[in-house]
PDB file of N, CA and C in Angstrom:
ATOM      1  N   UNK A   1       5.855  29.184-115.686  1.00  0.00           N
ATOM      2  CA  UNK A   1       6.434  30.332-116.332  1.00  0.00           C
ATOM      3  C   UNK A   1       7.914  30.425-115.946  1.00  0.00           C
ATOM      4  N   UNK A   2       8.599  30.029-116.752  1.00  0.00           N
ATOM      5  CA  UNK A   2      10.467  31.045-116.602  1.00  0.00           C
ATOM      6  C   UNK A   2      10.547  32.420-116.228  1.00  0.00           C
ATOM      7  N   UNK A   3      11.322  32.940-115.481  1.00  0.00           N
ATOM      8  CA  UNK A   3      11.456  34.072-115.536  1.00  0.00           C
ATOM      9  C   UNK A   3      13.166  33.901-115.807  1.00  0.00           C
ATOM     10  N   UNK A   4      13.514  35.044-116.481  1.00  0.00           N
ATOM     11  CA  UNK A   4      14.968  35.025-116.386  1.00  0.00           C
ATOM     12  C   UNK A   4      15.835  36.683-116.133  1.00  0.00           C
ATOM     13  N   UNK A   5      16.998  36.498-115.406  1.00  0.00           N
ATOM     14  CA  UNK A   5      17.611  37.905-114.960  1.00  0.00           C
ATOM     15  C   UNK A   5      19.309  37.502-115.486  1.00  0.00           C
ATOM     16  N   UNK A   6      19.679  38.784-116.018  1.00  0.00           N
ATOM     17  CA  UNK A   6      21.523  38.730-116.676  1.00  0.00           C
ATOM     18  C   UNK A   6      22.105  39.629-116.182  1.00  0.00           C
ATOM     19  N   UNK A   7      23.556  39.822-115.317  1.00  0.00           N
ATOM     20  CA  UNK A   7      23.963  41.223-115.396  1.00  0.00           C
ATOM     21  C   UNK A   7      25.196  40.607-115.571  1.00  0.00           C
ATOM     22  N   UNK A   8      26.152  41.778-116.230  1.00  0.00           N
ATOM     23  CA  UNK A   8      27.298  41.593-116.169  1.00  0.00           C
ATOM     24  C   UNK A   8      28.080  43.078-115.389  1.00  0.00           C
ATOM     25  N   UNK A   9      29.217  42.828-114.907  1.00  0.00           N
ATOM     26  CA  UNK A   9      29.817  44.107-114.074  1.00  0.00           C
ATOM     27  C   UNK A   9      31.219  44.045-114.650  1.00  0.00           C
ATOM     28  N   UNK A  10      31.886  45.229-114.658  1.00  0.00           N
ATOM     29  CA  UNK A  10      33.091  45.453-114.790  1.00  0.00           C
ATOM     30  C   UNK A  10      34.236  45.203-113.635  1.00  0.00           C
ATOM     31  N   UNK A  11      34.848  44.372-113.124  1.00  0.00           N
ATOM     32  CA  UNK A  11      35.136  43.903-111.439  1.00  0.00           C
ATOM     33  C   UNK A  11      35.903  45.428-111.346  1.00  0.00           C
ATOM     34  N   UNK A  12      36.876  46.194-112.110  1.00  0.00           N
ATOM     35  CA  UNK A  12      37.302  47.391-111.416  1.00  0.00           C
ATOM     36  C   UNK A  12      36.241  48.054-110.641  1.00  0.00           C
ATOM     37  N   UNK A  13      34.982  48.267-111.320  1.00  0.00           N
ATOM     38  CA  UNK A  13      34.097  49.182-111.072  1.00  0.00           C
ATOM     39  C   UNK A  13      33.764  48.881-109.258  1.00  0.00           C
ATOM     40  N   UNK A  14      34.044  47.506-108.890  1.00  0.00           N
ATOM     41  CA  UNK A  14      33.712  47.052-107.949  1.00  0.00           C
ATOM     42  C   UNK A  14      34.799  47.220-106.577  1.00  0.00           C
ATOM     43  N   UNK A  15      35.980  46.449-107.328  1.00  0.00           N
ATOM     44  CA  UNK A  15      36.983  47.216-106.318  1.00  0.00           C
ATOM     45  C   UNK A  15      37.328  48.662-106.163  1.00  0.00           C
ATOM     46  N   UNK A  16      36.973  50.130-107.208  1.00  0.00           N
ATOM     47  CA  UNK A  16      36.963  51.413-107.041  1.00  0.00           C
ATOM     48  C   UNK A  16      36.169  51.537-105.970  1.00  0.00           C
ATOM     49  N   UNK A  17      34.947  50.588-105.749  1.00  0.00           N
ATOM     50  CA  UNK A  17      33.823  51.691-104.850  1.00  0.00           C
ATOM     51  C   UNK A  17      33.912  50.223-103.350  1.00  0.00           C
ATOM     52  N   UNK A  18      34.575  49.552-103.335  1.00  0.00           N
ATOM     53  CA  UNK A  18      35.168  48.888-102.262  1.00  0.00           C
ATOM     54  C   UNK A  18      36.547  49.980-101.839  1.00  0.00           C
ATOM     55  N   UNK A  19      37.189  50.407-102.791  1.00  0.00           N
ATOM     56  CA  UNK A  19      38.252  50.756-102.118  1.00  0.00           C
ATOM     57  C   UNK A  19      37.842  52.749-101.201  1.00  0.00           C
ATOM     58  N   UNK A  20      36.619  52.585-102.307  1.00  0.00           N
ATOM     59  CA  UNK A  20      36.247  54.263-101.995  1.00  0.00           C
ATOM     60  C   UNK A  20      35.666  54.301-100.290  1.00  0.00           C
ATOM     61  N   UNK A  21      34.737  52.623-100.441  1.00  0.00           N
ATOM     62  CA  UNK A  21      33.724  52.923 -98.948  1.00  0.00           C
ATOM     63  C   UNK A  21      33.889  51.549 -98.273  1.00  0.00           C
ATOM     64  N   UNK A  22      34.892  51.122 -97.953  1.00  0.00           N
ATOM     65  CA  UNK A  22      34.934  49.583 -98.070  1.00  0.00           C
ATOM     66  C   UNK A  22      33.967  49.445 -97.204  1.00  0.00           C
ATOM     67  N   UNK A  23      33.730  49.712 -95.654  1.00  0.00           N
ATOM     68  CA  UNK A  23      32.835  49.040 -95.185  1.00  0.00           C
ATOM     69  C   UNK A  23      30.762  49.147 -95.004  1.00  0.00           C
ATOM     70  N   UNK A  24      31.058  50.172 -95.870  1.00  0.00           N
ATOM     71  CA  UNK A  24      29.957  50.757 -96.369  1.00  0.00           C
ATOM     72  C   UNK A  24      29.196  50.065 -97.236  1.00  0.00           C
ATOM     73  N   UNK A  25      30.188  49.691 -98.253  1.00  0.00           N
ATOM     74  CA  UNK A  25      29.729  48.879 -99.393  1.00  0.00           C
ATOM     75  C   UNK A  25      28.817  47.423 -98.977  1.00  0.00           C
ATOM     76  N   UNK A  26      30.075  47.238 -98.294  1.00  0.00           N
ATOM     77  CA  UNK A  26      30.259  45.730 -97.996  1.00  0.00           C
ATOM     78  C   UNK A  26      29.035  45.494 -97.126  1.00  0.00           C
ATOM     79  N   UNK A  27      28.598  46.024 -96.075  1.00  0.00           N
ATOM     80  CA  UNK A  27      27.648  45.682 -95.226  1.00  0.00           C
ATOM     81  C   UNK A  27      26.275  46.614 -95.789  1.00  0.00           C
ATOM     82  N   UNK A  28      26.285  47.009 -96.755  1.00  0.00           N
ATOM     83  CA  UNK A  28      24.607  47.477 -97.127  1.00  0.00           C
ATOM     84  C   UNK A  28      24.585  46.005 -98.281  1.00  0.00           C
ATOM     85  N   UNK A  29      25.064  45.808 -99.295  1.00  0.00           N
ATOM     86  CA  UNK A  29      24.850  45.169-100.549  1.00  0.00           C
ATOM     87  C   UNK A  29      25.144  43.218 -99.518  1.00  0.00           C
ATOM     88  N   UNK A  30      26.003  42.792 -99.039  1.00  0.00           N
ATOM     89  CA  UNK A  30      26.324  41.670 -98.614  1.00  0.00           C
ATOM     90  C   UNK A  30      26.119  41.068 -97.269  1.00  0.00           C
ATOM     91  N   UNK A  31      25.475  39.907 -96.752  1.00  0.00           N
ATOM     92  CA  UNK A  31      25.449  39.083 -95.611  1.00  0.00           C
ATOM     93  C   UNK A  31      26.719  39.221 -95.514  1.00  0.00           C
ATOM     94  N   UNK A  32      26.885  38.902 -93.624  1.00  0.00           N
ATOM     95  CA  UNK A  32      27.808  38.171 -93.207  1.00  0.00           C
ATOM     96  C   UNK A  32      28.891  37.147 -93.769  1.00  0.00           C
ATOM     97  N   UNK A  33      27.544  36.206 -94.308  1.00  0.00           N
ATOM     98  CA  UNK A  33      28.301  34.593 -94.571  1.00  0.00           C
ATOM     99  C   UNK A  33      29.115  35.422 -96.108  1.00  0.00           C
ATOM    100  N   UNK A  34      28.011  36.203 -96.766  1.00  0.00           N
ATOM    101  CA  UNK A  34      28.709  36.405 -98.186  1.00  0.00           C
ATOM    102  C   UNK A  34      30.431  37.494 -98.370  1.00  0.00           C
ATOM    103  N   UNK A  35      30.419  38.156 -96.947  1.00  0.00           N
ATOM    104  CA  UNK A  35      31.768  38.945 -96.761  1.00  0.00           C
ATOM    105  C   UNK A  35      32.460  37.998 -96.569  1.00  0.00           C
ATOM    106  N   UNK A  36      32.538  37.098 -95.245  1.00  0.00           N
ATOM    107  CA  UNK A  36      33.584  36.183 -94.894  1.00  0.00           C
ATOM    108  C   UNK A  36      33.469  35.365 -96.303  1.00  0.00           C
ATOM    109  N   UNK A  37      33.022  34.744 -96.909  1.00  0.00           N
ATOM    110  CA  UNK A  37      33.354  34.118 -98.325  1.00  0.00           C
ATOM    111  C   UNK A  37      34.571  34.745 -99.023  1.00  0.00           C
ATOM    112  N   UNK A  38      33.681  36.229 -99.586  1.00  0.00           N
ATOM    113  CA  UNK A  38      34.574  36.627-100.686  1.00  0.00           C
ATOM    114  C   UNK A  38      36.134  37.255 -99.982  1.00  0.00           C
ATOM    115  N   UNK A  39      35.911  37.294 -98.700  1.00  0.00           N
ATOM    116  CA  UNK A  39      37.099  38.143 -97.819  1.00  0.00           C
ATOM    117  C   UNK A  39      38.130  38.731 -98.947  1.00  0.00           C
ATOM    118  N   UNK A  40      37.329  39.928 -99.652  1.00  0.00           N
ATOM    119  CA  UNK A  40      37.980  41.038-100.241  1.00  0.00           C
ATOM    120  C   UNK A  40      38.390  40.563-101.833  1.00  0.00           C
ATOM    121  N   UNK A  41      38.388  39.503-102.152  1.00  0.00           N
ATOM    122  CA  UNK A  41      38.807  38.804-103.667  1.00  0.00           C
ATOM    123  C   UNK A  41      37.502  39.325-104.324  1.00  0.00           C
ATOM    124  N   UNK A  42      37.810  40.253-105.651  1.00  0.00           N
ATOM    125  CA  UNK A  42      37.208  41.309-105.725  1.00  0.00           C
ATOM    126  C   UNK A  42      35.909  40.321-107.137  1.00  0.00           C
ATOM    127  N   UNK A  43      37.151  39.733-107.897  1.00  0.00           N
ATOM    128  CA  UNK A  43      35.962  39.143-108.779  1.00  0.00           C
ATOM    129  C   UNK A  43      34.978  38.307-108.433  1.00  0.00           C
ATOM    130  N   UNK A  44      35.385  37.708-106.870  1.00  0.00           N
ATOM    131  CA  UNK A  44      34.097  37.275-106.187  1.00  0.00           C
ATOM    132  C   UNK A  44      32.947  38.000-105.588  1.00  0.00           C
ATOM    133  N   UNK A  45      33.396  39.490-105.014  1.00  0.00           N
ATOM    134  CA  UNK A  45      32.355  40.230-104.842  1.00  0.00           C
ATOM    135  C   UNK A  45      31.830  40.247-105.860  1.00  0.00           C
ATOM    136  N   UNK A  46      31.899  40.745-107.031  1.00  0.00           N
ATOM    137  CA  UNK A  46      31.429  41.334-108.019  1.00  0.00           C
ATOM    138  C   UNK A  46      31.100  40.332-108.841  1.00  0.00           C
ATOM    139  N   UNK A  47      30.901  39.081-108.675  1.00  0.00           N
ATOM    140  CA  UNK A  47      30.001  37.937-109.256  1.00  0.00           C
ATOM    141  C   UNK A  47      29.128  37.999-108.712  1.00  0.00           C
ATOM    142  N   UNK A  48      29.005  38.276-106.999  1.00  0.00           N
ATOM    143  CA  UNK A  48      27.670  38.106-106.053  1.00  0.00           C
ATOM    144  C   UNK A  48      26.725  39.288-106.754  1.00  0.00           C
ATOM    145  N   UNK A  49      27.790  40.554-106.686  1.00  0.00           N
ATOM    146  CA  UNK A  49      26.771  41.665-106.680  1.00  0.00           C
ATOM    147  C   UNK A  49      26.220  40.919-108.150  1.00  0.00           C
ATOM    148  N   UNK A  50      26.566  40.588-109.339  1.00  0.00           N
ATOM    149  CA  UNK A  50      25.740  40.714-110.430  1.00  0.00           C
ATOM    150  C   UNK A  50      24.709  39.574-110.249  1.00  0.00           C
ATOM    151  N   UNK A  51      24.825  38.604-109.989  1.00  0.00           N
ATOM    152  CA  UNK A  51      23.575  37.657-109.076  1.00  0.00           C
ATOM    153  C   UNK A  51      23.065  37.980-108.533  1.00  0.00           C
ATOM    154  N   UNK A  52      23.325  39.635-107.635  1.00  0.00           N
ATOM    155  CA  UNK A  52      22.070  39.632-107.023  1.00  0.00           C
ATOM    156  C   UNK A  52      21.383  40.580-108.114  1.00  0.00           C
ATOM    157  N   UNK A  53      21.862  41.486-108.838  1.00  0.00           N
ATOM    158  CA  UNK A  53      21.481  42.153-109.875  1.00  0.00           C
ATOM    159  C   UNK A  53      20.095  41.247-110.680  1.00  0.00           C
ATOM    160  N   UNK A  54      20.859  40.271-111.137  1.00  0.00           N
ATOM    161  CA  UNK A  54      20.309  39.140-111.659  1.00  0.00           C
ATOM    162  C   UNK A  54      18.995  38.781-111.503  1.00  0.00           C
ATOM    163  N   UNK A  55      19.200  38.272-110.240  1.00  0.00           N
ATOM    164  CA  UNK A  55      17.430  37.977-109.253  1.00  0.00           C
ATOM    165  C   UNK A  55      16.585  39.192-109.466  1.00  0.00           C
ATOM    166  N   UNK A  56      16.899  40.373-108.916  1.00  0.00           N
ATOM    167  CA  UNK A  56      16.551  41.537-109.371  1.00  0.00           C
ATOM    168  C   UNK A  56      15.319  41.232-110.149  1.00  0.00           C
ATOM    169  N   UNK A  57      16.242  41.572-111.648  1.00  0.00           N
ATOM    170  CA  UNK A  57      15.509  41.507-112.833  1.00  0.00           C
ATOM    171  C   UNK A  57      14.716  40.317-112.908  1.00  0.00           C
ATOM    172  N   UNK A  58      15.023  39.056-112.653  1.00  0.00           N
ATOM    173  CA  UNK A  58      14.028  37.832-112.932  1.00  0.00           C
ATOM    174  C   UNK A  58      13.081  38.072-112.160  1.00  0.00           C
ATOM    175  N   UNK A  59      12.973  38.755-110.861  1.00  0.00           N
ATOM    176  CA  UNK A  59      12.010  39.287-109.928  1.00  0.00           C
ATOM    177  C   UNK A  59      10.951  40.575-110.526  1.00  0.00           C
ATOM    178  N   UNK A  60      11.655  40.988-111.318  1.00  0.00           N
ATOM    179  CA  UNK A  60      10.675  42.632-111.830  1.00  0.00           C
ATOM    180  C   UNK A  60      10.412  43.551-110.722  1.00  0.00           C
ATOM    181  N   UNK A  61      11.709  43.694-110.029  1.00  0.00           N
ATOM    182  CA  UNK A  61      11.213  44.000-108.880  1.00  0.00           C
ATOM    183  C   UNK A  61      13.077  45.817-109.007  1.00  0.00           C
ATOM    184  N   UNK A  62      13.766  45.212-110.076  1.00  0.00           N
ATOM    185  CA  UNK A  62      14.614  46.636-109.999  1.00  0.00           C
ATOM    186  C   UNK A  62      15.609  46.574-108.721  1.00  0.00           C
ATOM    187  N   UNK A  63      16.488  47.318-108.419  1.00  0.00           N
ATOM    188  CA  UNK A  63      17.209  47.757-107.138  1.00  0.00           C
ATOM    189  C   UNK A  63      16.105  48.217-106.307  1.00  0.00           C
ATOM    190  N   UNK A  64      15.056  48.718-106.474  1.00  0.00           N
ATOM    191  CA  UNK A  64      14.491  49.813-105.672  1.00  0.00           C
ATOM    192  C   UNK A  64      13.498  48.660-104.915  1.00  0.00           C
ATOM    193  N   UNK A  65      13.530  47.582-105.705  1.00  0.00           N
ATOM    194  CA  UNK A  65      11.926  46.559-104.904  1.00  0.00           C
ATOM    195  C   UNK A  65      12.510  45.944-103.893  1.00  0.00           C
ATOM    196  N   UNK A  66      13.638  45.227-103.796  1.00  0.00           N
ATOM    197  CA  UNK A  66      13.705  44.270-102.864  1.00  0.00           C
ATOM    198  C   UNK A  66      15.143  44.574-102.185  1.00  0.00           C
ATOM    199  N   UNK A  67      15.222  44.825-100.906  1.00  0.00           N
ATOM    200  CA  UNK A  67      17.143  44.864-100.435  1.00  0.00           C
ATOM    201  C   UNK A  67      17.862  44.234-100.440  1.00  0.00           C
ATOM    202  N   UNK A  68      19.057  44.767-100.701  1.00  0.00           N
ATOM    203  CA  UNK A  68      20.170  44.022-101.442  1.00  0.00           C
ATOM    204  C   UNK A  68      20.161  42.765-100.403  1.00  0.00           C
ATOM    205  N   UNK A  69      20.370  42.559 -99.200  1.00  0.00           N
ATOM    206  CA  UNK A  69      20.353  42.131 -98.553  1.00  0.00           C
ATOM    207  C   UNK A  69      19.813  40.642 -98.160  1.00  0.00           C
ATOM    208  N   UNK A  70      18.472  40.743 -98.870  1.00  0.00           N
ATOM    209  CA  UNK A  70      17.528  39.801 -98.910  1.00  0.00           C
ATOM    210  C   UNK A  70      17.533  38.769-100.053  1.00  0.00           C
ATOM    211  N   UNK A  71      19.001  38.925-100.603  1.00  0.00           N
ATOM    212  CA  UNK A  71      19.014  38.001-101.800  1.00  0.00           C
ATOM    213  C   UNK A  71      20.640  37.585-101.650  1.00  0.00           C
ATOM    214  N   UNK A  72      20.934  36.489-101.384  1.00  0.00           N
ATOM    215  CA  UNK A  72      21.878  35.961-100.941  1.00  0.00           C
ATOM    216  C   UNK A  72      22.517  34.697-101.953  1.00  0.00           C
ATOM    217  N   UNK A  73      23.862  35.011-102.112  1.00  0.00           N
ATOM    218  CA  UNK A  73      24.517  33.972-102.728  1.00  0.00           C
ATOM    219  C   UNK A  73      25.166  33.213-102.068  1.00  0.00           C
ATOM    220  N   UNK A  74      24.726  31.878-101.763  1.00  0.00           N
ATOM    221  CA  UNK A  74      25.477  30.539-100.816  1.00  0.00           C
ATOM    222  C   UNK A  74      25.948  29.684-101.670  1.00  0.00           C
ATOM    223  N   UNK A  75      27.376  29.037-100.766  1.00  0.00           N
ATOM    224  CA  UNK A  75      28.133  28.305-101.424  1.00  0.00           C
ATOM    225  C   UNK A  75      28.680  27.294-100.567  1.00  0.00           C
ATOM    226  N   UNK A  76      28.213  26.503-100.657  1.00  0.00           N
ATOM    227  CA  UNK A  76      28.333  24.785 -99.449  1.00  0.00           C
ATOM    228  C   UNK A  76      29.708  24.632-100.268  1.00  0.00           C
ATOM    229  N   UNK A  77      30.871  23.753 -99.171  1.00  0.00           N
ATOM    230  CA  UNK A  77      31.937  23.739 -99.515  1.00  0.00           C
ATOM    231  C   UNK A  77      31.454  22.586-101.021  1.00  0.00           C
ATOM    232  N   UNK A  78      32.124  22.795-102.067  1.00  0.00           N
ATOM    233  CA  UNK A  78      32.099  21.422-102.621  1.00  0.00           C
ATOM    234  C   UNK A  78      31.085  21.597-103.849  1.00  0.00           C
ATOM    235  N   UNK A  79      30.156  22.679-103.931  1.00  0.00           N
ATOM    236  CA  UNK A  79      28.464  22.564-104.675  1.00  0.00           C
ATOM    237  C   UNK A  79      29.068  23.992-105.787  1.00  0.00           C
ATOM    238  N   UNK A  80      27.733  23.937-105.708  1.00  0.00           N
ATOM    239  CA  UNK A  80      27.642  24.991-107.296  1.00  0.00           C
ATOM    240  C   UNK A  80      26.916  26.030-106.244  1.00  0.00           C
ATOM    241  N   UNK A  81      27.223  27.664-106.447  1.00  0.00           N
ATOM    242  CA  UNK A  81      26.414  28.434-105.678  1.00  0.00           C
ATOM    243  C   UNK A  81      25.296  28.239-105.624  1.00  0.00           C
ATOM    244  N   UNK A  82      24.378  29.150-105.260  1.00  0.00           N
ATOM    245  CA  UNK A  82      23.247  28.976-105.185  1.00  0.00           C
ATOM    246  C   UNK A  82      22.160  29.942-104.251  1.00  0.00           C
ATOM    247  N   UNK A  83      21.315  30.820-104.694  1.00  0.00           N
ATOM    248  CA  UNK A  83      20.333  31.671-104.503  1.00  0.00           C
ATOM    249  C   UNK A  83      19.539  31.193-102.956  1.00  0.00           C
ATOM    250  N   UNK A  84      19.655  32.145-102.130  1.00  0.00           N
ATOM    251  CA  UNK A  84      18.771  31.802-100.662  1.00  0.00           C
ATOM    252  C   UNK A  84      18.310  33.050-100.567  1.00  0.00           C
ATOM    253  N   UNK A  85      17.020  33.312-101.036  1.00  0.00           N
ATOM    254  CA  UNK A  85      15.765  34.542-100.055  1.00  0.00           C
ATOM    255  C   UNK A  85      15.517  34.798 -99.177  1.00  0.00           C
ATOM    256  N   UNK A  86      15.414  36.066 -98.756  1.00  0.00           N
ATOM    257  CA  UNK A  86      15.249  36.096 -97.325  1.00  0.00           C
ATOM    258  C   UNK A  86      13.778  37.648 -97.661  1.00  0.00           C
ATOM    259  N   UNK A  87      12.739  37.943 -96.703  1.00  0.00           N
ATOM    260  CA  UNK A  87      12.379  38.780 -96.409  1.00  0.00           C
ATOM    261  C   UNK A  87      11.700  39.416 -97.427  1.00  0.00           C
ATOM    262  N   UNK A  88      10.892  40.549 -98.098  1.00  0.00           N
ATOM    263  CA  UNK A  88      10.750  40.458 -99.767  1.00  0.00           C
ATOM    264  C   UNK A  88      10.970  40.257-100.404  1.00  0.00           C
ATOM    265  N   UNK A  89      12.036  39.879-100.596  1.00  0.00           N
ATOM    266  CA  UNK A  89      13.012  38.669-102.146  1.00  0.00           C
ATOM    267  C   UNK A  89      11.817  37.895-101.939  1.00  0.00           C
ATOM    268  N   UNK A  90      11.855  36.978-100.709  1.00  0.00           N
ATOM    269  CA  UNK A  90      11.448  35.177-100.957  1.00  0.00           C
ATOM    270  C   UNK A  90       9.545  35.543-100.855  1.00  0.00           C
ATOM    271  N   UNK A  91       9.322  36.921-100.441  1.00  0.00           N
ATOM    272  CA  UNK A  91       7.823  37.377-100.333  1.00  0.00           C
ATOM    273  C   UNK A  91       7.207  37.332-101.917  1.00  0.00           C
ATOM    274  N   UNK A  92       8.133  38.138-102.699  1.00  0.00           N
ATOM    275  CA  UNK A  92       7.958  38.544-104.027  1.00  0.00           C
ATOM    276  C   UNK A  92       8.027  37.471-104.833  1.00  0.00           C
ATOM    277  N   UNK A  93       9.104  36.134-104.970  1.00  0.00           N
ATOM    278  CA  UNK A  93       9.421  34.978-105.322  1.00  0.00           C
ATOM    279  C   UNK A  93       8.020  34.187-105.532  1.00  0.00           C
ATOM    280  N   UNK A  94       7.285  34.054-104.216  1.00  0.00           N
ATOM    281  CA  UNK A  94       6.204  33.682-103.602  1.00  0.00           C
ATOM    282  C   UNK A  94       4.972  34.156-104.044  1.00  0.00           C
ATOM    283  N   UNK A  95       4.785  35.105-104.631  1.00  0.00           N
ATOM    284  CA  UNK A  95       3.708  35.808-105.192  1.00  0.00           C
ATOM    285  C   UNK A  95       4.131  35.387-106.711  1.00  0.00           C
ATOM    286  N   UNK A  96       5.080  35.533-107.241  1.00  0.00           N
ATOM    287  CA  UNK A  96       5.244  34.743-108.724  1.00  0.00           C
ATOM    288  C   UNK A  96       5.511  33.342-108.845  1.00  0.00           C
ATOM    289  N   UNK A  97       5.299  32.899-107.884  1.00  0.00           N
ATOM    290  CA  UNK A  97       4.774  31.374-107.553  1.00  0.00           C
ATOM    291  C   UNK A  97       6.412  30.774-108.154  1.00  0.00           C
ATOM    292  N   UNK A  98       7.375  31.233-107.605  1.00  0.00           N
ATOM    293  CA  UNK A  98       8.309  30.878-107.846  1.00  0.00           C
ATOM    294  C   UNK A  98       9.012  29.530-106.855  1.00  0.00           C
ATOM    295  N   UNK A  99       9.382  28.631-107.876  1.00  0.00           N
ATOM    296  CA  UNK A  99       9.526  27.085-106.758  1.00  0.00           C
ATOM    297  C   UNK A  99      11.609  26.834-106.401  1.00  0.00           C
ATOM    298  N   UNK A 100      12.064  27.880-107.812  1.00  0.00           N
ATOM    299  CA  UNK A 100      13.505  27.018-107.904  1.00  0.00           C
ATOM    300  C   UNK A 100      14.044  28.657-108.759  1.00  0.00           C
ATOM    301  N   UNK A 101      15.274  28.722-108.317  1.00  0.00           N
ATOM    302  CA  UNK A 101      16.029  29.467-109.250  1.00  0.00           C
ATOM    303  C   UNK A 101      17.325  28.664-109.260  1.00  0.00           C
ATOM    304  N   UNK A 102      17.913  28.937-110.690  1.00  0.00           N
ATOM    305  CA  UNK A 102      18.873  28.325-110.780  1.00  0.00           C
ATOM    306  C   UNK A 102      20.028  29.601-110.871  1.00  0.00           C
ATOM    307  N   UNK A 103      21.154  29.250-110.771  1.00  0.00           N
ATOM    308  CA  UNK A 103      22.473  30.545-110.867  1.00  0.00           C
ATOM    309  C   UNK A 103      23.556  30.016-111.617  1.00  0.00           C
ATOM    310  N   UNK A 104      24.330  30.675-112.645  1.00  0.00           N
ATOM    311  CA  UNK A 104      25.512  30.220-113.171  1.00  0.00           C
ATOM    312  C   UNK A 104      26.295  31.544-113.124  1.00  0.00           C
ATOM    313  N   UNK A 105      27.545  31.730-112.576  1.00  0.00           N
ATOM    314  CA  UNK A 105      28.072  33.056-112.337  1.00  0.00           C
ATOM    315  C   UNK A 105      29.324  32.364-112.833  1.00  0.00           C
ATOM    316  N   UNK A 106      30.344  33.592-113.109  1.00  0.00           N
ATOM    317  CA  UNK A 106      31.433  33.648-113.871  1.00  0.00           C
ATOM    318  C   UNK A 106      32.478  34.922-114.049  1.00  0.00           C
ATOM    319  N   UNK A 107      33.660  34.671-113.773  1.00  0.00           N
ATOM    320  CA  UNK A 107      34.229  35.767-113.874  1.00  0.00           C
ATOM    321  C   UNK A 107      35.862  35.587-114.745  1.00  0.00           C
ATOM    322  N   UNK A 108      35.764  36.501-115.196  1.00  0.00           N
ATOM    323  CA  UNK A 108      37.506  36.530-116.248  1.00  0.00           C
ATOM    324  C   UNK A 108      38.338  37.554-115.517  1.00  0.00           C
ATOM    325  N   UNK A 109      39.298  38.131-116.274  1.00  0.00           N
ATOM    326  CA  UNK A 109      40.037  39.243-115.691  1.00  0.00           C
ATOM    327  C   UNK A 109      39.438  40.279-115.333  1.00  0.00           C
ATOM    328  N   UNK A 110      38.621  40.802-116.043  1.00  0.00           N
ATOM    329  CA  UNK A 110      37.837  41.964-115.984  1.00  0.00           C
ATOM    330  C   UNK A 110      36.551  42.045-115.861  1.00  0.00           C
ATOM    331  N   UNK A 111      35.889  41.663-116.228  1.00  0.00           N
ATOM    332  CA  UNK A 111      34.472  41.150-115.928  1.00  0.00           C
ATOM    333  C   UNK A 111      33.870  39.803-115.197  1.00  0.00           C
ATOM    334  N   UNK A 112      32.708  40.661-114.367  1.00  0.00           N
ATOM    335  CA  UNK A 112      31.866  38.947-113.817  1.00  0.00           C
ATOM    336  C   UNK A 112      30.417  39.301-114.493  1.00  0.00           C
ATOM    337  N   UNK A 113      29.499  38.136-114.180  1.00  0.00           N
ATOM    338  CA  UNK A 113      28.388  37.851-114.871  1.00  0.00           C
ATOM    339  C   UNK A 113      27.704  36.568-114.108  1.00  0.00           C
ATOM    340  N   UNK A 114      26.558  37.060-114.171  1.00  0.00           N
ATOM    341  CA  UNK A 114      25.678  36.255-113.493  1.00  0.00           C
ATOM    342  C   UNK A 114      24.742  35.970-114.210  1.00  0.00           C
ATOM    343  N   UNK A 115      23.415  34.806-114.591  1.00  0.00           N
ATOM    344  CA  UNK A 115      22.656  34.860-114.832  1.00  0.00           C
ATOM    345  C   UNK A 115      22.257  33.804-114.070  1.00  0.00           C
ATOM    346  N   UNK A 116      20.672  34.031-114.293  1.00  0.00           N
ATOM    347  CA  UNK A 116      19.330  33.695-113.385  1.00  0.00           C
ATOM    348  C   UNK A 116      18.293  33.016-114.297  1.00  0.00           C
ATOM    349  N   UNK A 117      17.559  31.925-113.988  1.00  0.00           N
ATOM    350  CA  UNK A 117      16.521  31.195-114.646  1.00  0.00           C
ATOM    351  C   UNK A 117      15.252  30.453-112.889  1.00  0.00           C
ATOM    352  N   UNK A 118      14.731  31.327-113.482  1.00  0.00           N
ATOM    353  CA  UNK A 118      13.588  31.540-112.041  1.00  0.00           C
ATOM    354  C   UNK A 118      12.236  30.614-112.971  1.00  0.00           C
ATOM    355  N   UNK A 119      11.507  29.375-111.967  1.00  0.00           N
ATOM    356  CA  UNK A 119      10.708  28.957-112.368  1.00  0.00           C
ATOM    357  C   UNK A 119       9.701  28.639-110.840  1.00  0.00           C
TER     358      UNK A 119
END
């Protein structure tokens, strides 16, 4: 079975509520590895957040099922990102007998976008 998840974000929307709570934001929604990545380059946050949005939905699982936390966007120097579970993400994954997700994220001036193809 495919499952698939899309979000797209407005990147202002992202740097307004970085600039409103920066470290608030940053450490409920993002890992470690994923702050030092984006270190504040805003259309990179806001590609992660819609990937994790993304998983989300291919999960059926909403904001409310799984923490932000537990769904992680990694990026080996050199590769294409790429989706790492942690904790009910990879619990829930696991119960939909999920083996591979794939990620293609993207961002322009104003908008990022993520989508998700979960098998």
């Amino acid at each position: 079975m495919l499952l698939t998840g899309i979000d797209i974000i407005e990147i202002h929307r992202i740097k307004d509520v970085c600039k409103k709570y920066p470290e608030r934001f940053m450490k409920k929604i993002f890992t470690d590895q994923e702050i030092s990545y984006c270190r504040g380059r805003y259309p990179q946050i806001a590609a992660r957040f819609a990937s994790k949005e993304a998983v989300m939905k291919a999960l059926g699982t909403g904001i409310r099922g799984v923490p932000w936390k537990s769904i992680e966007v990694y990026r080996a120097r050199g590769k294409a990102p790429e989706i790492l579970l942690h904790g009910n993400a990879k619990k829930k994954s696991q119960e939909l007998g999920i083996k591979r997700i794939a990620l293609s994220i993207s961002h322009s001036r104003n908008y990022a976008i993520a989508s998700v193809v979960a098998e």
